[in-house]
Protein backbone atom coordinates (compact mmCIF):
# COMPACT_ATOMS: atom_id res chain seq x y z
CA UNK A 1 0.00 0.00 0.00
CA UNK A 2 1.15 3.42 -0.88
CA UNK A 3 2.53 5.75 2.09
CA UNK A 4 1.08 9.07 3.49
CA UNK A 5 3.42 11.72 2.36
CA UNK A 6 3.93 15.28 3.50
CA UNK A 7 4.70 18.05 1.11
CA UNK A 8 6.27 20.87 2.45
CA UNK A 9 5.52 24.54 1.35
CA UNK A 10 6.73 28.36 1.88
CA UNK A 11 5.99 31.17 3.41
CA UNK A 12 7.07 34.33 2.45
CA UNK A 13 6.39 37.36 3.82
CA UNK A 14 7.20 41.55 3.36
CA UNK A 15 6.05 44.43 4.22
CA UNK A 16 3.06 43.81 1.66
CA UNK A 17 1.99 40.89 3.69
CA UNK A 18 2.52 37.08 3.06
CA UNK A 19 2.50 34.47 0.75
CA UNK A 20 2.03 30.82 1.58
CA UNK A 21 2.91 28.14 -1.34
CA UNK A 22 3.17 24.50 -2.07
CA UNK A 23 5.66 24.83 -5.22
CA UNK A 24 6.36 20.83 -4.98
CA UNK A 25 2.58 20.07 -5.44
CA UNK A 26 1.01 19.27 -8.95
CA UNK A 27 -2.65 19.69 -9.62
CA UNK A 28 -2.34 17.03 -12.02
CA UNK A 29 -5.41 14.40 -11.30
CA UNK A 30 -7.52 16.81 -8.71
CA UNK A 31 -10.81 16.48 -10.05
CA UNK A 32 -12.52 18.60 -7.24
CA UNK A 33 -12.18 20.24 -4.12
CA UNK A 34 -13.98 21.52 -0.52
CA UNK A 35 -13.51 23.21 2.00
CA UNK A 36 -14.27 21.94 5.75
CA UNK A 37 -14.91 24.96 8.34
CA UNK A 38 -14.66 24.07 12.16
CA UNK A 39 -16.50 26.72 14.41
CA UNK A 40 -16.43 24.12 17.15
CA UNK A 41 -13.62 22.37 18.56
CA UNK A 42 -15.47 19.62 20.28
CA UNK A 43 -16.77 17.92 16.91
CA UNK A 44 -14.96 15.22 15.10
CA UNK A 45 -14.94 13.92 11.40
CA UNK A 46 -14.10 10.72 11.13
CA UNK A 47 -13.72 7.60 10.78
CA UNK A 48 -14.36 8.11 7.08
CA UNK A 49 -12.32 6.10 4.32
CA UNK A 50 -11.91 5.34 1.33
CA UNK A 51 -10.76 2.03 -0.76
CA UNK A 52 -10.43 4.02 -4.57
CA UNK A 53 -10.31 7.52 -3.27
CA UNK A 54 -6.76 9.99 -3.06
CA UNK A 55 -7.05 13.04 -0.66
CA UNK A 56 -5.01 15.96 0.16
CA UNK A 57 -5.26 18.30 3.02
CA UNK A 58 -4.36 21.68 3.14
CA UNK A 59 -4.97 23.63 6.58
CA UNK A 60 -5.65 27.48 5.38
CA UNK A 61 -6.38 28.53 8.98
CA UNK A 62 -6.23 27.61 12.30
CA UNK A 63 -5.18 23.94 12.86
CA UNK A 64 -6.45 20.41 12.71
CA UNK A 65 -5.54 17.16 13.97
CA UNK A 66 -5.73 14.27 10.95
CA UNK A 67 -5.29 10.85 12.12
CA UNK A 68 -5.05 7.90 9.47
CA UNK A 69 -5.60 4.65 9.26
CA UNK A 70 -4.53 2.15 6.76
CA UNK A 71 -7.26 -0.40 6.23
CA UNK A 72 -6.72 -4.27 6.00
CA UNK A 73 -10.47 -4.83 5.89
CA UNK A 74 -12.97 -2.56 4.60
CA UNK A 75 -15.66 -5.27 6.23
CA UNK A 76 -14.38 -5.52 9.03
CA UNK A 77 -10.93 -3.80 9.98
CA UNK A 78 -8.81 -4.62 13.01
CA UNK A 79 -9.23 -2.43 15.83
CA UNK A 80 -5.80 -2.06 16.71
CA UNK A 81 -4.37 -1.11 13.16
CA UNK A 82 -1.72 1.33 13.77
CA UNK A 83 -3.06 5.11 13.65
CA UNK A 84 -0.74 7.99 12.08
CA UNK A 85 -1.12 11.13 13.77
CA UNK A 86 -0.02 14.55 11.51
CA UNK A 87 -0.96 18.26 13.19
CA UNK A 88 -1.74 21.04 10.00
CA UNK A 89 -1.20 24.67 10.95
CA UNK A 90 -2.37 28.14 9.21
CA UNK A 91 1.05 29.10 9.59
CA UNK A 92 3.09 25.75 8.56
CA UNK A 93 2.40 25.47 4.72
CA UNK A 94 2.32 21.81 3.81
CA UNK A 95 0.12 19.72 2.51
CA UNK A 96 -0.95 15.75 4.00
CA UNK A 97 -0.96 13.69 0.72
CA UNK A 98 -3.24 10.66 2.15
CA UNK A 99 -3.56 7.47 -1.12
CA UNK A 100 -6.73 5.17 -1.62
CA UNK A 101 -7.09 2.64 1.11
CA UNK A 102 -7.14 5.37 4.05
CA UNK A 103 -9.88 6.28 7.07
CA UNK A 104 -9.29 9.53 8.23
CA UNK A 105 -10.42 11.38 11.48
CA UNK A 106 -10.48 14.86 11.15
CA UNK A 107 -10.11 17.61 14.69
CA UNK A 108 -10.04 21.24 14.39
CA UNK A 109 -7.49 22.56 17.07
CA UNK A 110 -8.76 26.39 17.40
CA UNK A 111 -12.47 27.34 16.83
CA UNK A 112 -12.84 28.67 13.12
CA UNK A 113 -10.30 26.45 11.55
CA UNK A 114 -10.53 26.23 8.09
CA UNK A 115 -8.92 23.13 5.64
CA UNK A 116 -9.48 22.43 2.32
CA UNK A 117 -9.70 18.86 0.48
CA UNK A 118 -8.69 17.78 -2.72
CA UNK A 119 -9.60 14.33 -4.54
CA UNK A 120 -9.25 12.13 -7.29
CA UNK A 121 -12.59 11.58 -8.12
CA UNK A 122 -15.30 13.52 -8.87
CA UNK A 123 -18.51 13.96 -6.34
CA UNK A 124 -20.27 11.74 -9.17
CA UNK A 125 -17.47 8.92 -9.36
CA UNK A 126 -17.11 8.74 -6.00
CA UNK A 127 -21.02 7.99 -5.27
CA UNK A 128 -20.76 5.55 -8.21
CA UNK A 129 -18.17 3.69 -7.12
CA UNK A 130 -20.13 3.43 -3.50
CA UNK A 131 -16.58 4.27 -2.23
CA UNK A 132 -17.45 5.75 1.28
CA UNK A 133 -16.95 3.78 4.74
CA UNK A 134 -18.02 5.36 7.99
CA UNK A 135 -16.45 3.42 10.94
CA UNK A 136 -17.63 4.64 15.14
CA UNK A 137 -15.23 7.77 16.26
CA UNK A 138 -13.83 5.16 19.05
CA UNK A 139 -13.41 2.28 16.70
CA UNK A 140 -9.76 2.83 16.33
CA UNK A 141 -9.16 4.46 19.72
């Protein structure tokens, strides 16, 4: 199975404010994208994976806690499968490259955080392809 990677950005910043930048990120196969707002800390998103589905995550404000799983069995997967912890921050430009075969849990850190989402697929292939698995927030934990 293919590994979560982390692509690092810039910032850059002058007296006519900042600039924040992936330049080692290509668009190429994004076929839509959303944007997730957190008012509230206290909500979760999650578990949610996917078997055919690539996400990235870009935190734009605030931060979020993204834990990942990798799934062994989309039936029924172990409970103790090993869960990868990465923290996005407004001010850290990067973006969490997560392949097909993930569950994610999603935590905003500071009220009003904002990320966005890329994917593969469109909202119409995904539903298609029935490619959505919603697993109890402690199931992992």
């Amino acid at each position: 199975m293919e590994e979560v990677t982390v692509i690092k950005g810039e910032i850059f910043e002058d007296r006519r404010g900042q600039i924040a930048s992936i330049n080692n990120f290509s668009f190429d196969g994004i076929k839509r994208t959303y944007i997730l707002h957190h008012p509230d800390t206290s909500i979760v998103r999650g578990w949610h994976g996917h078997k055919h589905e690539k996400k990235w995550f870009y935190c734009h404000s605030g931060a979020f806690t993204l834990k990942l799983v990798a799934i062994d069995n989309w039936d029924k997967p172990d409970k103790n499968l090993k869960i990868e912890t990465f923290k996005l921050n407004g001010n850290d430009s990067q973006m969490i490259c997560v392949p097909a075969g993930y569950a994610s849990s999603i935590k905003a850190e500071i009220p009003d955080s904002i990320l966005q989402v890329f994917s593969d697929k469109t909202f119409a292939e995904a539903m298609a392809e029935k490619d959505s698995y919603r697993f109890n927030l402690d199931y992992f934990e």
